[in-house]
Every structure is written in structure tokens, then in C-alpha cells.
PDB file of N, CA and C in Angstrom:
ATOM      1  N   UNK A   1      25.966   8.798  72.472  1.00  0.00           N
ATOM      2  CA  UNK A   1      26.991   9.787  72.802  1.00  0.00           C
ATOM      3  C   UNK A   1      26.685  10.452  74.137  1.00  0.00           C
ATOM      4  N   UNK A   2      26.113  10.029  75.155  1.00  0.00           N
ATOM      5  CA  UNK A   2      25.644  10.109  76.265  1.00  0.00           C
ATOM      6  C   UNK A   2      27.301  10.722  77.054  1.00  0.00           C
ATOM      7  N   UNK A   3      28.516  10.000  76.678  1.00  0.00           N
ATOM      8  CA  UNK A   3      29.626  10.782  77.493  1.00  0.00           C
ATOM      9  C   UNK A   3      30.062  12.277  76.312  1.00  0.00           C
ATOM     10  N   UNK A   4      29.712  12.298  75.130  1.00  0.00           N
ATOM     11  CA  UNK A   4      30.216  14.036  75.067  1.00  0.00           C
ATOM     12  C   UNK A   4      28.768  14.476  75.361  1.00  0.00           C
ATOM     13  N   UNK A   5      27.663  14.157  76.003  1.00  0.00           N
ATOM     14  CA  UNK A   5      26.772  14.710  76.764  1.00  0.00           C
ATOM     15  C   UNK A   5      27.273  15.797  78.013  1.00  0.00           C
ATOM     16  N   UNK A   6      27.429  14.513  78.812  1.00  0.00           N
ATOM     17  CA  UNK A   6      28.025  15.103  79.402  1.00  0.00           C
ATOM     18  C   UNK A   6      28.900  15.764  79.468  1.00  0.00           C
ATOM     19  N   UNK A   7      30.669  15.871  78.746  1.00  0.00           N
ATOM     20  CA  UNK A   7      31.885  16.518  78.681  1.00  0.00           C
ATOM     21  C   UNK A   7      31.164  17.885  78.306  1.00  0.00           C
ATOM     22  N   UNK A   8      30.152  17.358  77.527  1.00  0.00           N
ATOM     23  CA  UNK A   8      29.926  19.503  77.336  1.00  0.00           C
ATOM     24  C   UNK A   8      29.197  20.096  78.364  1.00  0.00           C
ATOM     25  N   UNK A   9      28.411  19.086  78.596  1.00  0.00           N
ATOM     26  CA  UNK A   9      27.659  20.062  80.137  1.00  0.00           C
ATOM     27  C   UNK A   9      28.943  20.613  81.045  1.00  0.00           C
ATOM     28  N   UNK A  10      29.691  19.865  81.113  1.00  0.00           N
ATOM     29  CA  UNK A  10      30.531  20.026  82.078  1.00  0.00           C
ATOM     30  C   UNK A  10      31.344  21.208  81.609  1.00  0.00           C
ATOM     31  N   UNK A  11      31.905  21.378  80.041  1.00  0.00           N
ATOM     32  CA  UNK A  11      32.327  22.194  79.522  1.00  0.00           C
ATOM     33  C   UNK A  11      31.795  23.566  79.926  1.00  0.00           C
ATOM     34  N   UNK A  12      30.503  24.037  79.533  1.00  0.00           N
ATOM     35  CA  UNK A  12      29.871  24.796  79.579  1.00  0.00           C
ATOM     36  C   UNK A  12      29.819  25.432  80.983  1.00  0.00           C
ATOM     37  N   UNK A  13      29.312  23.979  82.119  1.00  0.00           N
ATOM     38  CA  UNK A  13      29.554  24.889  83.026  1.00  0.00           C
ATOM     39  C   UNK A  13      30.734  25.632  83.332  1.00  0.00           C
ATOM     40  N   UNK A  14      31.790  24.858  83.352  1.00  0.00           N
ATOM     41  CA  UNK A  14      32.958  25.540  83.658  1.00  0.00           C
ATOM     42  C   UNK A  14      33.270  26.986  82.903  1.00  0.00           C
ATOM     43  N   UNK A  15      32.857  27.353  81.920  1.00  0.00           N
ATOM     44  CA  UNK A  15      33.020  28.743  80.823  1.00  0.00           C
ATOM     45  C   UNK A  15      31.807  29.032  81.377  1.00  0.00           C
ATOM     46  N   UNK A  16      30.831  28.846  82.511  1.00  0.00           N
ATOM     47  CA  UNK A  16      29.329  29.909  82.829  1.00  0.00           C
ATOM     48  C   UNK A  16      30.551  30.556  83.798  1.00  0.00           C
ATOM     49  N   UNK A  17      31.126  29.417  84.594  1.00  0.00           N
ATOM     50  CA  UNK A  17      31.600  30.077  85.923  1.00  0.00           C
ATOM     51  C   UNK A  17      32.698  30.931  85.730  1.00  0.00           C
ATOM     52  N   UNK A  18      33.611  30.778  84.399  1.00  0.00           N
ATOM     53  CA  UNK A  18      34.463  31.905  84.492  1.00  0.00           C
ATOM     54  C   UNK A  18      34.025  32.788  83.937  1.00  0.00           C
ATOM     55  N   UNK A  19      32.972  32.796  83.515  1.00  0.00           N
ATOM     56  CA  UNK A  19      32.301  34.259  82.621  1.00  0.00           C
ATOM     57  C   UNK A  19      31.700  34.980  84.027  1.00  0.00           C
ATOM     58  N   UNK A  20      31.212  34.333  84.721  1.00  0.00           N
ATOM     59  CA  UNK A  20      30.636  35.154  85.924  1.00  0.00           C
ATOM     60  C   UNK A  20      31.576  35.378  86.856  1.00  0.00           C
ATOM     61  N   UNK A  21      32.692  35.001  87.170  1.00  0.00           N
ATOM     62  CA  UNK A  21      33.962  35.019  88.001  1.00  0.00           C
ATOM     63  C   UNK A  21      34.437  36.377  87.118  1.00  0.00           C
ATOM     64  N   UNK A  22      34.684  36.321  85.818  1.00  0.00           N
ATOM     65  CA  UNK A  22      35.017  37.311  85.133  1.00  0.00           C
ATOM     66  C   UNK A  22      34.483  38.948  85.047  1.00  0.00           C
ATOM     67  N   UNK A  23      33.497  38.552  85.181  1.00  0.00           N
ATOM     68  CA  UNK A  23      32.288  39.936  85.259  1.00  0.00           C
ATOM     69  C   UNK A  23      32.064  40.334  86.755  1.00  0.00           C
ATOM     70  N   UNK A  24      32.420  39.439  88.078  1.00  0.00           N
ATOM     71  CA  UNK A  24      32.353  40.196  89.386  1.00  0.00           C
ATOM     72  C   UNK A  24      34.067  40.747  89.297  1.00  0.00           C
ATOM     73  N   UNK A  25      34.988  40.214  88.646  1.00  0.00           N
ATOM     74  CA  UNK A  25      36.014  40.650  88.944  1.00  0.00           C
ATOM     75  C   UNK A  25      36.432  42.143  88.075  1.00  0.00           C
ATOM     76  N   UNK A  26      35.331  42.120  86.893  1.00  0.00           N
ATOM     77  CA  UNK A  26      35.824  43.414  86.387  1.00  0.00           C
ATOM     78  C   UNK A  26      34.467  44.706  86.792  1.00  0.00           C
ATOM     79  N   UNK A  27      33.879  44.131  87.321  1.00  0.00           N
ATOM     80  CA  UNK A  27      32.513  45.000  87.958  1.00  0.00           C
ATOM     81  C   UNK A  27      32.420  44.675  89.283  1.00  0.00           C
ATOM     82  N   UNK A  28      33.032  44.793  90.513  1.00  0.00           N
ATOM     83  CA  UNK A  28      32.466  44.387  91.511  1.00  0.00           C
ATOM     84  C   UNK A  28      31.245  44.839  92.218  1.00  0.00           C
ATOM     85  N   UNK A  29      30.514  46.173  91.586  1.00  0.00           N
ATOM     86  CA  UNK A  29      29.539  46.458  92.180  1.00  0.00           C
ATOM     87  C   UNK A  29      28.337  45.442  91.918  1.00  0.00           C
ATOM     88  N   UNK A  30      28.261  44.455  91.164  1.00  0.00           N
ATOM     89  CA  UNK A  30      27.170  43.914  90.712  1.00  0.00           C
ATOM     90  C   UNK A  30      27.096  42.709  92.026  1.00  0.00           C
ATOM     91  N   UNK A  31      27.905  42.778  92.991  1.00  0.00           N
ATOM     92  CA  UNK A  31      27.896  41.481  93.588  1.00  0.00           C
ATOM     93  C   UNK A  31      27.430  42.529  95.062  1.00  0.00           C
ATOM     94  N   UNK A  32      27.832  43.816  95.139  1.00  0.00           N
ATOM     95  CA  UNK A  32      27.074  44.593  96.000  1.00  0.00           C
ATOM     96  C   UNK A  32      25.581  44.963  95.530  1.00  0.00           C
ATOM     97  N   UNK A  33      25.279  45.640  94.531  1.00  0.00           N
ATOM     98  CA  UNK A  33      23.934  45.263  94.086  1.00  0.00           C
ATOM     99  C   UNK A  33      22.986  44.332  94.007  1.00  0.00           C
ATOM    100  N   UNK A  34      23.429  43.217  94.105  1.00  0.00           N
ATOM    101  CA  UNK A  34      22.723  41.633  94.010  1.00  0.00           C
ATOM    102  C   UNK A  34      22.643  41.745  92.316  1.00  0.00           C
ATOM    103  N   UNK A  35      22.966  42.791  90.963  1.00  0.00           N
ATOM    104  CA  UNK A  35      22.400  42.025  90.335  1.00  0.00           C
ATOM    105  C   UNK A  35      23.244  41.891  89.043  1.00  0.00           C
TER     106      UNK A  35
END
């Protein structure tokens, strides 16, 4: 099952990046802070 290996990595990343897209957009100081 080496391809839903991958489909979830890929999954996942894509839901890291809107969780962090999500959190500079409702906090923008954290992207002035570095943290």
C-alpha cells in the first residue's frame, strides 16, 4: 500500500499547511514574533 502511503503524506501535508495558513491568518502577530 505504498500509494495510500503516500496519498496521506500528501494529505496531511496539505491540512499542516492550512492549519498554519489558518493560525497566521487569525493571529498575525505570531509571524511578527517568529513564533
Amino acid at each position: 500500500d505504498e500509494w495510500m502511503d503516500e496519498a496521506d503524506l500528501k494529505l496531511n501535508m496539505m491540512i499542516f499547511m492550512d492549519a498554519m495558513i489558518g493560525l497566521t491568518e487569525r493571529d498575525p502577530t505570531r509571524l511578527e514574533t517568529g513564533a
